[in-house]
Protein backbone atom coordinates (compact mmCIF):
# COMPACT_ATOMS: atom_id res chain seq x y z
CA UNK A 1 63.23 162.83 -92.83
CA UNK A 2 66.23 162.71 -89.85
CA UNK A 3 67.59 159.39 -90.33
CA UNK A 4 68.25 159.10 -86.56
CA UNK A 5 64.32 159.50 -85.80
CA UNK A 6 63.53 156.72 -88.39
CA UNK A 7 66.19 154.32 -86.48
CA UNK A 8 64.76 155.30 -83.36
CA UNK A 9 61.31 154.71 -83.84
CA UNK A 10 62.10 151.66 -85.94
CA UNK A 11 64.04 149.79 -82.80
CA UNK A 12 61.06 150.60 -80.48
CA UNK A 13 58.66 149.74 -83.59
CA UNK A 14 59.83 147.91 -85.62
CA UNK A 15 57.74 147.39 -88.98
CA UNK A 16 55.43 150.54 -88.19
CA UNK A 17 55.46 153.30 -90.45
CA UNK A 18 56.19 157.07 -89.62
CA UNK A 19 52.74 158.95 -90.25
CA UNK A 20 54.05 162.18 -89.36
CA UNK A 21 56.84 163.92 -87.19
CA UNK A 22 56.18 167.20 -84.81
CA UNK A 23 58.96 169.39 -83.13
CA UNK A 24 58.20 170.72 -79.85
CA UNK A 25 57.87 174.74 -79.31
CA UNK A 26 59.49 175.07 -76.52
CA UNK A 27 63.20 174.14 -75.83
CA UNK A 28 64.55 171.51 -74.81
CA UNK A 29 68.24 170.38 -74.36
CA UNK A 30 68.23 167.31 -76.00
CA UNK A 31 66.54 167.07 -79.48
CA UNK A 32 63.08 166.23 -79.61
CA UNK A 33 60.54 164.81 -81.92
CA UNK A 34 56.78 163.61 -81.33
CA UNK A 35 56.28 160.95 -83.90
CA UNK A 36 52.87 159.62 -84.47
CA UNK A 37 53.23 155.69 -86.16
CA UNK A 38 50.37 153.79 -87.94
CA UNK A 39 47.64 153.00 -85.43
CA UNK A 40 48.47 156.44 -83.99
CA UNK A 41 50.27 155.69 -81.25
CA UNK A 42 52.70 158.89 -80.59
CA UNK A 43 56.33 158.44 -79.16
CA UNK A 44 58.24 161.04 -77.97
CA UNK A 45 61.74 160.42 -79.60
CA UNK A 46 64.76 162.11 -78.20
CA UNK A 47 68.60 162.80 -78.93
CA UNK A 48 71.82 164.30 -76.73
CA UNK A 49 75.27 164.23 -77.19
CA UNK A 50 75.74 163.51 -73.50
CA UNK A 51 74.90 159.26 -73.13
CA UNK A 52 75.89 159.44 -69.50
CA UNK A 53 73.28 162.13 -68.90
CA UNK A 54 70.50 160.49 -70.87
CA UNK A 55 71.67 157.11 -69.10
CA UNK A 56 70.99 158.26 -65.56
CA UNK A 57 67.42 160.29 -66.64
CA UNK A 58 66.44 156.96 -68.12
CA UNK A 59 67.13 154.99 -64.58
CA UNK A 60 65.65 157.39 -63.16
CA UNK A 61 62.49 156.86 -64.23
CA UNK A 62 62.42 153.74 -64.68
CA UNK A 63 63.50 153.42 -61.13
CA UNK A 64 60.55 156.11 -60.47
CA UNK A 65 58.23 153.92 -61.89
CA UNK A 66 58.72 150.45 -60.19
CA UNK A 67 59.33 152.36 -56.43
CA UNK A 68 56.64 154.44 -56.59
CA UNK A 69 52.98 155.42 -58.10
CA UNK A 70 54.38 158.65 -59.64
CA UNK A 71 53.26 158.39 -63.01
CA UNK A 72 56.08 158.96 -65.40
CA UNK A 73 56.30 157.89 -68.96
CA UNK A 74 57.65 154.14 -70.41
CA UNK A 75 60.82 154.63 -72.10
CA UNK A 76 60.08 151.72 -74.98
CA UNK A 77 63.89 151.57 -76.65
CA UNK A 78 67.45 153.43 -75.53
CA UNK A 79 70.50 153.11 -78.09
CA UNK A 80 73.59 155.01 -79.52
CA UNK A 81 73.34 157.22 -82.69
CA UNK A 82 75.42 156.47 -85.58
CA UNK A 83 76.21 158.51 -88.75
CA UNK A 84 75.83 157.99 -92.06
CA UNK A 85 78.99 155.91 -92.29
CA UNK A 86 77.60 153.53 -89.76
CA UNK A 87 80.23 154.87 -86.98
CA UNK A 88 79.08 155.35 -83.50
CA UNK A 89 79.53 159.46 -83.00
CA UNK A 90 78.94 159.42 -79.30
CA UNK A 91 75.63 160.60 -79.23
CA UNK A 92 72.32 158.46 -77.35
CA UNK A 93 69.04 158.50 -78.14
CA UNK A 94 65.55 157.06 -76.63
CA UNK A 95 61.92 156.23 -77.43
CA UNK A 96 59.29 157.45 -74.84
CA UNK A 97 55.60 156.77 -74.56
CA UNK A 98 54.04 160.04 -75.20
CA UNK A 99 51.69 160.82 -72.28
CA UNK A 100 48.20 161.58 -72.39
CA UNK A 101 46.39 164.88 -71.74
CA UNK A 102 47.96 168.58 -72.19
CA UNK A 103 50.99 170.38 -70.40
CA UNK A 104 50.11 171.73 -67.01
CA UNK A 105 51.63 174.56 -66.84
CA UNK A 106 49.02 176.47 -69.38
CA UNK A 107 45.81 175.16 -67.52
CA UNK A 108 46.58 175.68 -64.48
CA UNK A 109 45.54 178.59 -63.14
CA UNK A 110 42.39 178.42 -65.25
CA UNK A 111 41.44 175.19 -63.63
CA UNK A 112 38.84 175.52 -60.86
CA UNK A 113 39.93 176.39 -57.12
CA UNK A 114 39.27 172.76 -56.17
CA UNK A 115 40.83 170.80 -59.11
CA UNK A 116 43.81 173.15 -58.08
CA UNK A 117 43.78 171.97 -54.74
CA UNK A 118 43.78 168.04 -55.83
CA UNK A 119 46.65 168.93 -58.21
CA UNK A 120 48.37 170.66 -55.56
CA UNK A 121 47.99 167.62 -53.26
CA UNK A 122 48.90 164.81 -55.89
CA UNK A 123 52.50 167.10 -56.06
CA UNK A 124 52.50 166.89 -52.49
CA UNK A 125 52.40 163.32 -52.51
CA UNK A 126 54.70 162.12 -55.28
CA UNK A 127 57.38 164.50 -53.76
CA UNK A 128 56.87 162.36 -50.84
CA UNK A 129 57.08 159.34 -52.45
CA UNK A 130 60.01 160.29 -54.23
CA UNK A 131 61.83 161.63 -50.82
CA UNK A 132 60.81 157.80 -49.34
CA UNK A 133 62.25 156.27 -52.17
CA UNK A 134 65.12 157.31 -52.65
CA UNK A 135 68.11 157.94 -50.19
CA UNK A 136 71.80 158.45 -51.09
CA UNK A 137 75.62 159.08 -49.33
CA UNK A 138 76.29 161.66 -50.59
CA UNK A 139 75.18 165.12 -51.41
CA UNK A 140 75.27 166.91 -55.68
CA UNK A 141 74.97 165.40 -59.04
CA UNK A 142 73.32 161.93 -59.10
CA UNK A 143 74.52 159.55 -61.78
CA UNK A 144 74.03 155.84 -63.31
CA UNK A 145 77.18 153.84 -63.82
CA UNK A 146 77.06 152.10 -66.49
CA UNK A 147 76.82 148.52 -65.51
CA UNK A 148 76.99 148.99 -62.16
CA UNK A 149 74.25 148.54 -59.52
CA UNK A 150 75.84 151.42 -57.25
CA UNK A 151 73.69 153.00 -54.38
CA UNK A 152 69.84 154.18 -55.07
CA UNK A 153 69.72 150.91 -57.97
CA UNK A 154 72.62 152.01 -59.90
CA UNK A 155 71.86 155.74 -58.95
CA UNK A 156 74.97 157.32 -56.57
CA UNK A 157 75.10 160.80 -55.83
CA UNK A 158 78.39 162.72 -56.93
CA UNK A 159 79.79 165.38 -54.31
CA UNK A 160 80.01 166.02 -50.88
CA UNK A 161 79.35 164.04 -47.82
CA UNK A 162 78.50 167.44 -46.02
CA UNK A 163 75.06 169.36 -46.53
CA UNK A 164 76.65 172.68 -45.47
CA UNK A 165 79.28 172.42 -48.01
CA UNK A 166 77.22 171.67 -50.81
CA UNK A 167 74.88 174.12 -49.89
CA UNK A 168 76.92 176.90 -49.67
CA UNK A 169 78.27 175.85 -53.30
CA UNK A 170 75.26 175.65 -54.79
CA UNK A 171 73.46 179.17 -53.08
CA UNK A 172 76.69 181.04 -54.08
CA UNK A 173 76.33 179.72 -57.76
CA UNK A 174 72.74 180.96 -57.49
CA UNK A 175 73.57 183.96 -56.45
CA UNK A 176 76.57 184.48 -59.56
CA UNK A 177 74.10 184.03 -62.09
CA UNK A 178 71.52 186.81 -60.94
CA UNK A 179 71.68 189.45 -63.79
CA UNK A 180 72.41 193.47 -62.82
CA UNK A 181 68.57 194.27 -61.55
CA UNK A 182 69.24 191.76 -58.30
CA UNK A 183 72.43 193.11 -57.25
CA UNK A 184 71.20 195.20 -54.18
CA UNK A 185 69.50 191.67 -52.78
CA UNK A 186 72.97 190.16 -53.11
CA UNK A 187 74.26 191.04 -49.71
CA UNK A 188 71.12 190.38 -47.90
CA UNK A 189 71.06 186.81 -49.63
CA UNK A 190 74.65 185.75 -48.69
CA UNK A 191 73.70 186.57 -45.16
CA UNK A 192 71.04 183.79 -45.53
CA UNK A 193 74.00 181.37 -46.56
CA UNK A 194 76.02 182.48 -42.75
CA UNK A 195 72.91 181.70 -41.01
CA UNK A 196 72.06 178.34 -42.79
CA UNK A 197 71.46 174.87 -40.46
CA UNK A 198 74.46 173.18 -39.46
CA UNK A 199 72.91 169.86 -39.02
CA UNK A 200 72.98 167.14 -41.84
CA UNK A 201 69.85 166.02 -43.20
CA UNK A 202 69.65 162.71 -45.17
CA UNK A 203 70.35 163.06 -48.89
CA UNK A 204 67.38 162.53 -50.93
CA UNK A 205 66.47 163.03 -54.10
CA UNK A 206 65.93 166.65 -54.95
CA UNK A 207 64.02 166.97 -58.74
CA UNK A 208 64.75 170.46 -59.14
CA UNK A 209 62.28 170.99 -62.03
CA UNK A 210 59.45 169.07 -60.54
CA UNK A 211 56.61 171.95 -61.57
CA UNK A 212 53.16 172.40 -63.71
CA UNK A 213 55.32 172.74 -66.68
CA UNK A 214 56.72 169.05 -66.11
CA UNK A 215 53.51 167.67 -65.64
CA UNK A 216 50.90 166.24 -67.90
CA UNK A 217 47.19 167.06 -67.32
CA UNK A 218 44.04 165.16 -69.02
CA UNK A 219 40.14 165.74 -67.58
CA UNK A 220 41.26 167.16 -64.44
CA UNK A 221 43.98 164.46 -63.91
CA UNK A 222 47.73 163.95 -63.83
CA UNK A 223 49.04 161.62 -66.34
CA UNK A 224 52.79 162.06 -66.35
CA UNK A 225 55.50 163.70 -64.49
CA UNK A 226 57.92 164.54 -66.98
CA UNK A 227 61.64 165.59 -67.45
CA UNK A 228 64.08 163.51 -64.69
CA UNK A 229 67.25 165.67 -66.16
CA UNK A 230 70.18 166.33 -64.32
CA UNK A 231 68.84 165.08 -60.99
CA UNK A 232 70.07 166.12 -57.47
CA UNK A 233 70.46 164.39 -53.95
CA UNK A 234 69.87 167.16 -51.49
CA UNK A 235 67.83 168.04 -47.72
CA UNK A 236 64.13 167.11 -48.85
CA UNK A 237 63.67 170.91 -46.89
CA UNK A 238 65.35 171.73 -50.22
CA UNK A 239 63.38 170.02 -52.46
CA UNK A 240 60.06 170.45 -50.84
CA UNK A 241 60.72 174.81 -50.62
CA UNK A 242 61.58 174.47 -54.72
CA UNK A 243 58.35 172.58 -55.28
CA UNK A 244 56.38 174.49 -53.67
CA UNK A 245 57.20 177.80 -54.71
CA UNK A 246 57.45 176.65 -58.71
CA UNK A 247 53.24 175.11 -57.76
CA UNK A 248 52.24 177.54 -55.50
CA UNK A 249 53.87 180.75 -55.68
CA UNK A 250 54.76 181.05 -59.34
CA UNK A 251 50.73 180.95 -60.45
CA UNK A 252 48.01 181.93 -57.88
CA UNK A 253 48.35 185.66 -55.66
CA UNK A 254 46.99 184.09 -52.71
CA UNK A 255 48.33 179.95 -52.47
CA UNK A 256 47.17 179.59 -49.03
CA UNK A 257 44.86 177.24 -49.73
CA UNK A 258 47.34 175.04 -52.66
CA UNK A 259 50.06 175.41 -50.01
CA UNK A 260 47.98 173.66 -47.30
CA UNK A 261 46.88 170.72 -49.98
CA UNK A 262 50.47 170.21 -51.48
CA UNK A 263 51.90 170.08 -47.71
CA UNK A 264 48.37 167.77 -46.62
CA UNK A 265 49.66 165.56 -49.66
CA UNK A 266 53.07 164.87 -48.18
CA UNK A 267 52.14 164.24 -45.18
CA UNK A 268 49.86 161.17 -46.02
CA UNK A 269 53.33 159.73 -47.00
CA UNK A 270 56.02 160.96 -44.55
CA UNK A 271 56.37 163.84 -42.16
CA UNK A 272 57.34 167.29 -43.75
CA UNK A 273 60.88 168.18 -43.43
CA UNK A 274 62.57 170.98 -41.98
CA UNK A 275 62.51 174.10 -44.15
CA UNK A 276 64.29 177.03 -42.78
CA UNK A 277 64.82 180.50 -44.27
CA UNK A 278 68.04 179.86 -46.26
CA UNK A 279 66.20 176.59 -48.03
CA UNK A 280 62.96 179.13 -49.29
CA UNK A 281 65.60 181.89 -50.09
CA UNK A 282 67.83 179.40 -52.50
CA UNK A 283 64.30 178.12 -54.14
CA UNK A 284 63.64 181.57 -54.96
CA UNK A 285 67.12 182.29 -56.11
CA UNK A 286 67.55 179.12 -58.30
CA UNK A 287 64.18 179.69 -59.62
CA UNK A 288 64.87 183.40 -61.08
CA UNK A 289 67.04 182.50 -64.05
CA UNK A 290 67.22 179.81 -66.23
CA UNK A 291 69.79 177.63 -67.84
CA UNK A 292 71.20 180.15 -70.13
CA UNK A 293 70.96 182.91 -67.41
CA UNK A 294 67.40 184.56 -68.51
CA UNK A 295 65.54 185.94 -65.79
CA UNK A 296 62.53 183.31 -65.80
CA UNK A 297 58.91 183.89 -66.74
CA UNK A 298 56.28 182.91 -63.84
CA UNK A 299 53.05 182.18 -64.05
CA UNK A 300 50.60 181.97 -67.07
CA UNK A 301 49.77 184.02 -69.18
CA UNK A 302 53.91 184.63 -68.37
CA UNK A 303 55.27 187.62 -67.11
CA UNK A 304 58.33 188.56 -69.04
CA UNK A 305 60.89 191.78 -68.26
CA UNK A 306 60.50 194.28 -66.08
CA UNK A 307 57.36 192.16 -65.06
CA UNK A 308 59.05 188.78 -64.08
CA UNK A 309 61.83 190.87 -62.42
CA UNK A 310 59.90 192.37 -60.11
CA UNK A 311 58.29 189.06 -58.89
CA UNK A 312 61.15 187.34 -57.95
CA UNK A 313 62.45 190.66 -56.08
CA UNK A 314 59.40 190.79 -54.10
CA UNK A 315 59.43 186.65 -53.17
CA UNK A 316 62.96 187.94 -52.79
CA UNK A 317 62.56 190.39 -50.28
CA UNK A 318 59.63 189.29 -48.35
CA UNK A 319 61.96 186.33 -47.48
CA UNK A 320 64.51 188.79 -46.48
C-alpha cells in the first residue's frame, strides 16, 4: 500500500482502517485515490507536487462553499508529504469527501429532455452565484497566499489590470496550440481578437472547466461540482460563453431549449453579461485541445479523430 495514502487518510481518520483503495480511469494531474474506510465511508485522497496550486483549489472551495449553495465537496484534512526518511519533499496532499451519485458527463445526454433542462438551469445558476461571489483587481491566474487574507478571502488574481491585454494573451495562446487540421481558421480567428470589446468588464471568477464532466449526478440531481484547479478571474461574458458551450453545445444537436434553461438559471441570480463574438470564438478555441495539446473529445459516446475535429471546425466556422 502507498504510504502517503495511509498518512492521508489516517490524519482525516484517524483510527479507521483502509478497506480498500481504487485509482481513477481517467487522468488527472494530481494523483488520485478513492479509499473506502471501515463503515464505508469513501474519501477521495489526492497528491501534487505543486502545494501552492493545491493551496488555492482548496480555498477555493472552501470559499465556494460558505459564499454560495454550489455544492462542492468537504475537504476533511490538507498536509505536506514526507518520504520515507521523514523529510518534507515538497509535495501536498488532501482528503476530500467523496460525493454521491455518478459523473455527469456519461448520463447526460441519456437523461430525459426535461431532467436536461433542470441540469442545464442548476449550471446556470451556480455560474451566477459564483460570478456574484466573487470579484477581483485584477485579470489571469488566481492564487491563495499563504497566510494572507489578500483580496476574494485570501484569493488575488495574478496579471493584468486590463481585460484587452489579457485577452489578447490568452486567445493568441489558444490559437498556438491548435494542431495542423485548424490552420486555415487561424487567420479568420485572429481577426476576432482585432475586433474584440475595448471596455473593461469586472474581473470575476472564470472556472474554466465548469462542465458535465466536473459534475456529480445522483437520481436526477447534482451533488457536487468538482475540480476548482487552476482558477481564472476573467469578463463573466467569458466564463458564461465557456460554460455554455462545454453544457450545451458539446452534447445535444439542437441546445435551444438547454441554452434557454442554463441562461433562465442565471438570470434568477444576476443579469447575463455581455457576450460578444470574440468571447464564443475563444470558448470554442480553448475548448478544442486539451492540456497536453490533444484535440478534445465532445460529447458522449465521445467523438475522437477525424470526428472531434470536425466539430470544433464547424462551432468554429459558424462563429466565423
Amino acid at each position: 500500500m502507498t504510504g502517503w495514502i495511509r498518512a492521508a487518510v489516517e490524519s482525516a481518520r484517524p483510527g479507521r482502517a483502509i478497506e480498500s483503495i481504487e485509482r481513477p480511469v481517467e487522468g488527472n494531474r494530481k494523483e488520485t485515490a478513492i479509499v473506502t474506510v471501515d463503515g464505508g465511508e469513501r474519501l477521495v485522497v489526492q497528491r501534487t507536487e505543486d502545494p501552492s496550486a493545491l493551496r488555492t483549489e482548496t480555498r477555493l472551495a472552501r470559499e465556494i462553499a460558505a459564499r454560495t449553495t454550489v455544492p462542492v465537496p468537504t475537504v476533511l484534512e490538507c498536509g505536506r508529504v514526507d518520504g520515507a526518511d521523514g523529510r518534507d519533499h515538497g509535495g501536498a496532499y488532501r482528503v476530500v469527501e467523496a460525493a454521491d451519485g455518478t459523473n455527469l458527463h456519461e448520463r447526460f445526454g441519456a437523461l430525459s429532455p426535461a431532467v436536461r433542462r433542470r441540469i442545464a438551469e442548476r449550471f446556470g445558476r451556480a455560474l451566477a452565484e459564483i460570478h456574484g461571489a466573487f470579484a477581483f483587481e485584477r485579470f489571469g491566474p488566481v492564487v491563495a497566499d499563504a497566510g494572507e487574507s489578500g483580496d476574494g478571502g485570501g484569493l488575488r488574481a495574478d496579471g493584468p489590470d486590463s481585460w484587452t491585454r489579457w485577452l489578447d494573451a490568452y486567445i493568441r495562446e489558444c490559437v498556438d496550440a491548435l494542431p495542423e487540421p485548424f490552420a486555415d481558421l487561424e487567420a479568420a480567428i485572429e481577426a476576432t481578437i482585432e475586433a474584440r470589446p475595448t471596455a473593461d468588464p469586472t474581473p470575476r471568477l472564470f472556472p474554466w472547466d465548469f462542465r458535465p464532466g466536473n459534475a456529480m449526478i445522483d437520481r436526477g440531481e447534482l451533488t457536487a461540482f468538482l475540480d476548482w484547479g487552476d482558477p481564472l478571474a476573467a469578463g463573466a461574458g467569458l466564463s458564461l460563453a465557456k460554460a455554455e458551450h462545454l453544457l450545451v453545445d458539446w452534447y445535444i444537436d439542437d441546445g435551444t431549449a438547454l441554452r434557454t434553461a442554463f441562461r433562465d438559471g442565471y438570470t434568477e441570480v444576476r443579469p447575463l453579461p455581455e457576450v460578444g463574438r470574440t468571447e464564443r470564438v475563444a470558448a470554442v478555441v480553448d475548448s478544442a485541445v486539451d492540456s497536453d495539446g490533444a484535440v478534445t473529445r465532445p460529447g458522449y459516446p465521445e467523438r475522437t479523430g477525424a470526428a472531434a475535429v470536425e466539430f470544433h471546425r464547424r462551432r468554429l466556422r459558424a462563429l466565423l
